[in-house]
PDB file of N, CA and C in Angstrom:
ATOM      1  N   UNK A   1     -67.641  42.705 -29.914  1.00  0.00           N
ATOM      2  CA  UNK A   1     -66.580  41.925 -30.481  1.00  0.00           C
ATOM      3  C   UNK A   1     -67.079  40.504 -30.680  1.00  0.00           C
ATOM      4  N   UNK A   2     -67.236  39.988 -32.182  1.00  0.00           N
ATOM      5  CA  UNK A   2     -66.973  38.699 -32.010  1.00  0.00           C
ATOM      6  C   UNK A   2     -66.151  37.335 -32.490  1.00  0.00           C
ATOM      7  N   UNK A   3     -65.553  37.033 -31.547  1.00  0.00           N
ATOM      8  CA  UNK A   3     -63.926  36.462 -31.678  1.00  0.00           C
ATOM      9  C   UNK A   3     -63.833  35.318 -33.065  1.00  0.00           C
ATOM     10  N   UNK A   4     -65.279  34.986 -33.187  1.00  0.00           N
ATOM     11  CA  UNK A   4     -65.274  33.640 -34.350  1.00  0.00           C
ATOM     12  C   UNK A   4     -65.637  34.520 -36.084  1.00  0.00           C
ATOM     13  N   UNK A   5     -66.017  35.790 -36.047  1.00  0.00           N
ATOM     14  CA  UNK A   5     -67.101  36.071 -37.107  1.00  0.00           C
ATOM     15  C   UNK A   5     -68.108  35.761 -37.468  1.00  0.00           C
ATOM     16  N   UNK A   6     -68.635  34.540 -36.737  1.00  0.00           N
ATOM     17  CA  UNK A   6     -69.840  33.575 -36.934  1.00  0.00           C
ATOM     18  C   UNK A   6     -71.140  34.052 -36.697  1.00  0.00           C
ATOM     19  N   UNK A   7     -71.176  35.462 -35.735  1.00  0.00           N
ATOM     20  CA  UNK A   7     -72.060  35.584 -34.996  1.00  0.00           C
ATOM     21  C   UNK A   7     -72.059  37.184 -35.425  1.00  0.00           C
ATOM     22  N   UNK A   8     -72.759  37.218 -36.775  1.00  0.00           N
ATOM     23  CA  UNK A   8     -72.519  38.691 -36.878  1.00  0.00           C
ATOM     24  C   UNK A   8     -73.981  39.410 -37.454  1.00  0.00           C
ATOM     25  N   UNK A   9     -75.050  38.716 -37.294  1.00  0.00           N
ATOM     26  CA  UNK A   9     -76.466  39.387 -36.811  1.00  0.00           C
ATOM     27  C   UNK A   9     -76.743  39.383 -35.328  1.00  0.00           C
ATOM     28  N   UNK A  10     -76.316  38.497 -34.371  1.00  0.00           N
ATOM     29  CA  UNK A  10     -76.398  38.618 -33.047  1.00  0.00           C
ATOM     30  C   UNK A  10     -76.085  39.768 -32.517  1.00  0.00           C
ATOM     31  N   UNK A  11     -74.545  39.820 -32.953  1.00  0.00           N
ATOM     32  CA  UNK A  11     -73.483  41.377 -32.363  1.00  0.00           C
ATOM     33  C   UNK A  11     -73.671  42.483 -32.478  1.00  0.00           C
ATOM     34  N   UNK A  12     -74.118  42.375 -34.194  1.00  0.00           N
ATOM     35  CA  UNK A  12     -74.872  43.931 -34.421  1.00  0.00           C
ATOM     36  C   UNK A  12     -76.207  44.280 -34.078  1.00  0.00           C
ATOM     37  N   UNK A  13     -77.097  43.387 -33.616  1.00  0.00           N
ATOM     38  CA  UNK A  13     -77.960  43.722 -32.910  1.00  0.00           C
ATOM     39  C   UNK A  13     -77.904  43.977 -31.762  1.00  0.00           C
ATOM     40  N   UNK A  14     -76.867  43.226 -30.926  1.00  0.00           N
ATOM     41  CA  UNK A  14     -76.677  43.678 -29.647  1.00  0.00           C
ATOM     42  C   UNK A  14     -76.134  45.175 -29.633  1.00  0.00           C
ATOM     43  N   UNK A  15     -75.000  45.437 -30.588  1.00  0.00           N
ATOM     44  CA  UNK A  15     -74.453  47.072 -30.693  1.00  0.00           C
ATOM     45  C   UNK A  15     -75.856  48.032 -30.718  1.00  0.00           C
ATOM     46  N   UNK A  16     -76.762  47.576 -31.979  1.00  0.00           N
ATOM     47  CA  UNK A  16     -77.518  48.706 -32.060  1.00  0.00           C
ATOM     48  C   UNK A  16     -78.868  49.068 -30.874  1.00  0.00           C
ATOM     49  N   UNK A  17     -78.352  47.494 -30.232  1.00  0.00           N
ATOM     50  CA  UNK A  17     -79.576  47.935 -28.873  1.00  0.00           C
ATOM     51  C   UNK A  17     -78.970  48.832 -27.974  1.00  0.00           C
ATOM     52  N   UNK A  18     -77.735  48.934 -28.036  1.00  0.00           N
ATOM     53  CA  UNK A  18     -77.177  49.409 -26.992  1.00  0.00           C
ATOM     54  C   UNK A  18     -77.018  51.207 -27.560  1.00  0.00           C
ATOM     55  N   UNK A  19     -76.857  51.038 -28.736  1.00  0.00           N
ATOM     56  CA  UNK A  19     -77.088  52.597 -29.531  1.00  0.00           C
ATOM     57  C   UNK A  19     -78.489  53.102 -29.454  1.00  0.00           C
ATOM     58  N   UNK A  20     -79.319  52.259 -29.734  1.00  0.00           N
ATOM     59  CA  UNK A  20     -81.117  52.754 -29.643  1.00  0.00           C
ATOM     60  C   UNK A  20     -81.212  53.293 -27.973  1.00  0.00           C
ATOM     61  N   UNK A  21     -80.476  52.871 -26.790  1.00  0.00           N
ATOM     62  CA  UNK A  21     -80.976  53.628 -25.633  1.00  0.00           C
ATOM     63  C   UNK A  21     -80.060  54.987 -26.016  1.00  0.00           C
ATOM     64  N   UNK A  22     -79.431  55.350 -26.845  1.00  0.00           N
ATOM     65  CA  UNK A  22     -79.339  56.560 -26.269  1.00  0.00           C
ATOM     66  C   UNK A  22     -80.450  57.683 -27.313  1.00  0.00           C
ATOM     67  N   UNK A  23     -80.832  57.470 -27.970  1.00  0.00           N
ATOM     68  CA  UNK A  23     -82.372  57.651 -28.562  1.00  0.00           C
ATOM     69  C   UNK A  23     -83.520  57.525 -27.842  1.00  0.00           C
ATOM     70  N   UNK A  24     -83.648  56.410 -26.574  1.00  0.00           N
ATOM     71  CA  UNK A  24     -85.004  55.657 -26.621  1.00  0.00           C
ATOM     72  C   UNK A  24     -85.790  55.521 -27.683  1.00  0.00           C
ATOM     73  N   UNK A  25     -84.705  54.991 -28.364  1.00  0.00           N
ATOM     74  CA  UNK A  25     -85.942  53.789 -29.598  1.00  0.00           C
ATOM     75  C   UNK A  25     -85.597  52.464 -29.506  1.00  0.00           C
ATOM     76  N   UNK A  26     -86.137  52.061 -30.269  1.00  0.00           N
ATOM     77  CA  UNK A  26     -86.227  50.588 -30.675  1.00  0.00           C
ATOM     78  C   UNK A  26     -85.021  50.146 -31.679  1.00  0.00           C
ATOM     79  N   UNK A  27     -84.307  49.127 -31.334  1.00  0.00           N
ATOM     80  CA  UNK A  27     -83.137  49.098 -32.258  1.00  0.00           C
ATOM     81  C   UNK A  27     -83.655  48.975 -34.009  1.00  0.00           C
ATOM     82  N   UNK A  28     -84.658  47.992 -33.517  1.00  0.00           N
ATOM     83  CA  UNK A  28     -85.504  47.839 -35.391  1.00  0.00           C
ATOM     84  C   UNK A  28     -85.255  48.917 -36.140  1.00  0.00           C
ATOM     85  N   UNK A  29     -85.565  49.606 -35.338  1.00  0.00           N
ATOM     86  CA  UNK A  29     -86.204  51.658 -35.972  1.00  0.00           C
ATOM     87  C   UNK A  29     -85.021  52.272 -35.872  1.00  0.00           C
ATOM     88  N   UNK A  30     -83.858  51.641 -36.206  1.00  0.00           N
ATOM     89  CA  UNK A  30     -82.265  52.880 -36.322  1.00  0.00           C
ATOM     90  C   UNK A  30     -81.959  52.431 -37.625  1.00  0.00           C
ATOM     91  N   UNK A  31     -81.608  53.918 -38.163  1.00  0.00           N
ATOM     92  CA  UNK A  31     -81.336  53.932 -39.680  1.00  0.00           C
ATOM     93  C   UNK A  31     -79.948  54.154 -39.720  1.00  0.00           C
ATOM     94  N   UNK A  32     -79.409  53.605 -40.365  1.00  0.00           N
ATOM     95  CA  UNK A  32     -78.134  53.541 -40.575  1.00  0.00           C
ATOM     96  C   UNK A  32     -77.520  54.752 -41.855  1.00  0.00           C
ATOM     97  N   UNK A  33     -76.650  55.700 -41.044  1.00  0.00           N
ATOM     98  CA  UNK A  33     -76.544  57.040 -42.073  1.00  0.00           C
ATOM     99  C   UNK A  33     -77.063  58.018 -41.412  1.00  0.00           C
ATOM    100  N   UNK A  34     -78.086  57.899 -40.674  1.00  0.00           N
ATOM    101  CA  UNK A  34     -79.675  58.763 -40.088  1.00  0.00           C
ATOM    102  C   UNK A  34     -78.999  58.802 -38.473  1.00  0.00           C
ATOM    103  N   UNK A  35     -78.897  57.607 -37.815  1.00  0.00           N
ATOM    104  CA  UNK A  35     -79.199  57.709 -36.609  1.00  0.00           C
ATOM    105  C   UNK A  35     -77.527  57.229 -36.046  1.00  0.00           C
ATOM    106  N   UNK A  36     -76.866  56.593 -36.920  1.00  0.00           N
ATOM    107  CA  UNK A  36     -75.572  56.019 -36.632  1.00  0.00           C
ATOM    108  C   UNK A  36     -75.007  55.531 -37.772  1.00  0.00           C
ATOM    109  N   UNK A  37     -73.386  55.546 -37.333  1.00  0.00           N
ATOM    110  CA  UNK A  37     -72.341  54.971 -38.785  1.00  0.00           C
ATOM    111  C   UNK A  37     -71.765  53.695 -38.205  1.00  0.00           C
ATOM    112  N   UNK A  38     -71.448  52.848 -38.834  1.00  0.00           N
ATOM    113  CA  UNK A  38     -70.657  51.703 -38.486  1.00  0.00           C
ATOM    114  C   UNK A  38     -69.804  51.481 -38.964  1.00  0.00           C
ATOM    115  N   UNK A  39     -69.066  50.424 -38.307  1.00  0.00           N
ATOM    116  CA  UNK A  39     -67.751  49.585 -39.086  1.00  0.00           C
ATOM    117  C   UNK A  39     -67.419  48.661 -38.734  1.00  0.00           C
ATOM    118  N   UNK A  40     -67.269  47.646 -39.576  1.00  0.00           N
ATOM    119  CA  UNK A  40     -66.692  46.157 -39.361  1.00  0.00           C
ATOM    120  C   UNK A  40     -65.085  46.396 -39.718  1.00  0.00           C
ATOM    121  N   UNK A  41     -64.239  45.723 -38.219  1.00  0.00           N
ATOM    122  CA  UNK A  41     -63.032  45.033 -38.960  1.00  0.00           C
ATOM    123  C   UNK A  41     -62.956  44.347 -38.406  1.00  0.00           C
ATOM    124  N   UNK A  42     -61.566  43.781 -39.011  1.00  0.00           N
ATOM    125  CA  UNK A  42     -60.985  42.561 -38.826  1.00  0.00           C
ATOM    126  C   UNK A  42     -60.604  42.553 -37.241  1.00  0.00           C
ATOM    127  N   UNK A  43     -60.550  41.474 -35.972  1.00  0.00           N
ATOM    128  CA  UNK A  43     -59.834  41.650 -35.160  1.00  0.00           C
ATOM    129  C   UNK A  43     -59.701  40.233 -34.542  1.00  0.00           C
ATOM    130  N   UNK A  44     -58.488  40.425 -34.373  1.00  0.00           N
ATOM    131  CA  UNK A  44     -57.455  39.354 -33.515  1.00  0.00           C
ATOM    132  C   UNK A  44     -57.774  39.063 -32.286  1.00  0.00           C
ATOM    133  N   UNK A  45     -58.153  38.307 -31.232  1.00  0.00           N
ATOM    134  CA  UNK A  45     -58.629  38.324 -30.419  1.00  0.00           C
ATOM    135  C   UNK A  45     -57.156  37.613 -29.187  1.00  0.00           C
ATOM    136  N   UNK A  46     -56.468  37.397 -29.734  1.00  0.00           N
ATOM    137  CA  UNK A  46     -55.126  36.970 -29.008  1.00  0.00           C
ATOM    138  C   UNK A  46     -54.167  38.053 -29.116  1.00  0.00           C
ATOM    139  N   UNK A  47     -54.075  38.847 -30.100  1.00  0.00           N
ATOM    140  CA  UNK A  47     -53.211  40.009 -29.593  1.00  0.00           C
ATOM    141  C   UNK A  47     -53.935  41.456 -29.432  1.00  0.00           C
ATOM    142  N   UNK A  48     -55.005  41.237 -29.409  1.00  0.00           N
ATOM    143  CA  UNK A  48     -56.189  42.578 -29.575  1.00  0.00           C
ATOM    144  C   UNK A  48     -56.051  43.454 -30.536  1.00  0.00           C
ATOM    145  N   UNK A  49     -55.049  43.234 -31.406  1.00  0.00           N
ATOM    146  CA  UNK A  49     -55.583  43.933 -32.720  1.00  0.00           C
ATOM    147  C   UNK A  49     -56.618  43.863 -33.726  1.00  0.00           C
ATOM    148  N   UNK A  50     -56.705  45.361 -34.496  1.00  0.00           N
ATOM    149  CA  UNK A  50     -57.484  45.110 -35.496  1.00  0.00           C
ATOM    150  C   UNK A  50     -56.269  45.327 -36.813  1.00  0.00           C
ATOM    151  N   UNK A  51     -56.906  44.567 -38.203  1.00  0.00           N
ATOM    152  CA  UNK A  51     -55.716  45.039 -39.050  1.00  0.00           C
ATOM    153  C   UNK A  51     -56.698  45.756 -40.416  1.00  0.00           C
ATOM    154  N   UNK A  52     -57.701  46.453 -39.796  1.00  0.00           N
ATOM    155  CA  UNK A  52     -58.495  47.269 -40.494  1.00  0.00           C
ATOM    156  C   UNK A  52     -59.767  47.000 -40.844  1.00  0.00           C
ATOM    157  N   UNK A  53     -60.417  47.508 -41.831  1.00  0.00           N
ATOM    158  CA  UNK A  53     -61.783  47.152 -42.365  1.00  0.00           C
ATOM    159  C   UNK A  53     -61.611  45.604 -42.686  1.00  0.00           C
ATOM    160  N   UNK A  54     -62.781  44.923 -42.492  1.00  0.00           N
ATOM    161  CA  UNK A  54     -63.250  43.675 -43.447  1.00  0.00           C
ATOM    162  C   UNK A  54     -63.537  43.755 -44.602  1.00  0.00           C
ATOM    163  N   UNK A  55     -63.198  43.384 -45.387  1.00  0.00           N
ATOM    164  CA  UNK A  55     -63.676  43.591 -46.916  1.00  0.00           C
ATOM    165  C   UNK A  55     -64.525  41.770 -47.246  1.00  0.00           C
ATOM    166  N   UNK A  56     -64.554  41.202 -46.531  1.00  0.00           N
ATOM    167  CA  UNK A  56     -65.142  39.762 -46.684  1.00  0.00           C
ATOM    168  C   UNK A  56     -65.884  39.396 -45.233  1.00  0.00           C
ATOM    169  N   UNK A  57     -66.532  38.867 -45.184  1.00  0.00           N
ATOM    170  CA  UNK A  57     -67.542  37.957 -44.196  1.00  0.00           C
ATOM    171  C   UNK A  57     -67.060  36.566 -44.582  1.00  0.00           C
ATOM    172  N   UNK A  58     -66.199  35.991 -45.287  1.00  0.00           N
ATOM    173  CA  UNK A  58     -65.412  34.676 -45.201  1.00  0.00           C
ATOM    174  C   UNK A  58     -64.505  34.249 -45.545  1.00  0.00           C
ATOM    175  N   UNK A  59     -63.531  35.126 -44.560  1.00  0.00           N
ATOM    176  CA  UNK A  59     -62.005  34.826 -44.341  1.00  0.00           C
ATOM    177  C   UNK A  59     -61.796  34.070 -42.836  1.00  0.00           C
ATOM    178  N   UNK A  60     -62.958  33.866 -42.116  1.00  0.00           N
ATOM    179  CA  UNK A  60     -63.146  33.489 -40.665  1.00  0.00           C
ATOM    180  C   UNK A  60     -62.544  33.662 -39.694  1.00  0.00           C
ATOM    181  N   UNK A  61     -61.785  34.985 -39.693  1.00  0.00           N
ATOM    182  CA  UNK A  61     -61.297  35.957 -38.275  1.00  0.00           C
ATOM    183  C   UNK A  61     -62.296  37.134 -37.773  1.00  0.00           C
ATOM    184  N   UNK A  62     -61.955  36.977 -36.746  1.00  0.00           N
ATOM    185  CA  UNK A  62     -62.895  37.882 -35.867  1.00  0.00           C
ATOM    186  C   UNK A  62     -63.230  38.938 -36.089  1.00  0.00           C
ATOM    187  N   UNK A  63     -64.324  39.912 -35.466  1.00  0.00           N
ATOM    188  CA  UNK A  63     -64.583  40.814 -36.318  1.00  0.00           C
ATOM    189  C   UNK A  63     -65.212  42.196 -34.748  1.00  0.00           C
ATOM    190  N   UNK A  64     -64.801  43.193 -35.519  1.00  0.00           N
ATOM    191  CA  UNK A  64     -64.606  44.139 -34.015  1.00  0.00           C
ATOM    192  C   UNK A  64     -65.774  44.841 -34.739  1.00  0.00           C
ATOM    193  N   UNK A  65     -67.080  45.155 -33.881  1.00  0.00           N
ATOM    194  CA  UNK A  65     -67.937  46.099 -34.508  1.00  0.00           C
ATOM    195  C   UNK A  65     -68.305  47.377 -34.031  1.00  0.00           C
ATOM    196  N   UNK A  66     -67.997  48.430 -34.652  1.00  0.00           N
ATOM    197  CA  UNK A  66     -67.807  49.641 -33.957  1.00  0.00           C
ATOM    198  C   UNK A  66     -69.212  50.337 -34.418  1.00  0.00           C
ATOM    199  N   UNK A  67     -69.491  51.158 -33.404  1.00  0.00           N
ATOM    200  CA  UNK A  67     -70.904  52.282 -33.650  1.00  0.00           C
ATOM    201  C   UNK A  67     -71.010  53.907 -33.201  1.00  0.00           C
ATOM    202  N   UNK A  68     -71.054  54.602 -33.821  1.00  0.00           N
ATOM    203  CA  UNK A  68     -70.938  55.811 -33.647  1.00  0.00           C
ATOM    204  C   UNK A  68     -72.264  56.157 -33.856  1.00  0.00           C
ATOM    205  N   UNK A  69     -72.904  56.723 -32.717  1.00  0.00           N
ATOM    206  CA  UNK A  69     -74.298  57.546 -32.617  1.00  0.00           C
ATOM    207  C   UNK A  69     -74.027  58.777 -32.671  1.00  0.00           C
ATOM    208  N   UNK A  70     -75.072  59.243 -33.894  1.00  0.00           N
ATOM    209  CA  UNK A  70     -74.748  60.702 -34.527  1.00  0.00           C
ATOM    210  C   UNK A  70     -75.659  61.531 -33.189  1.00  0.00           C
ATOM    211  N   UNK A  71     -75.415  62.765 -33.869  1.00  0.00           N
ATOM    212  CA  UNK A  71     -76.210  63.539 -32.420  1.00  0.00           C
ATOM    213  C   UNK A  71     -77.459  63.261 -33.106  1.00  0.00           C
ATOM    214  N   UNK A  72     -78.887  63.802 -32.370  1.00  0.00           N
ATOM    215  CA  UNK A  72     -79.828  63.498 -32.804  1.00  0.00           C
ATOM    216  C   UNK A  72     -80.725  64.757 -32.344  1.00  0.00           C
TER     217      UNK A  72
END
């Protein structure tokens, strides 16, 4: 989660490191489609909602990043 949107190569790298251990790979080396699906939305960080996909990177609300590791 990050509450500003500001920080959204940090986050998704942190997600996909945390997706690459269940591979033991290297986050570099995860293909997106191949190894996992994602999704950015929008999220509120004062009422913990989300109010769906992001369709922009600059509307400057927070942004919830979700990761689904396919089987492998």
């Amino acid at each position: 989660m990050d509450p500003t949107g500001k920080n959204v190569g940090e986050v998704m790298m942190q997600a996909l490191g945390m997706a690459a251990d269940r591979f033991s790979k290297d986050s570099t080396s995860m293909v997106q489609g191949v190894d996992y699906e994602d999704a950015i939305l929008h999220y509120d960080w004062r009422t913990h909602r989300s109010s769906g996909p992001s369709r922009t990177m600059m509307d400057r609300s927070g942004r919830l990043y979700v990761i689904k590791v396919k089987q492998g």
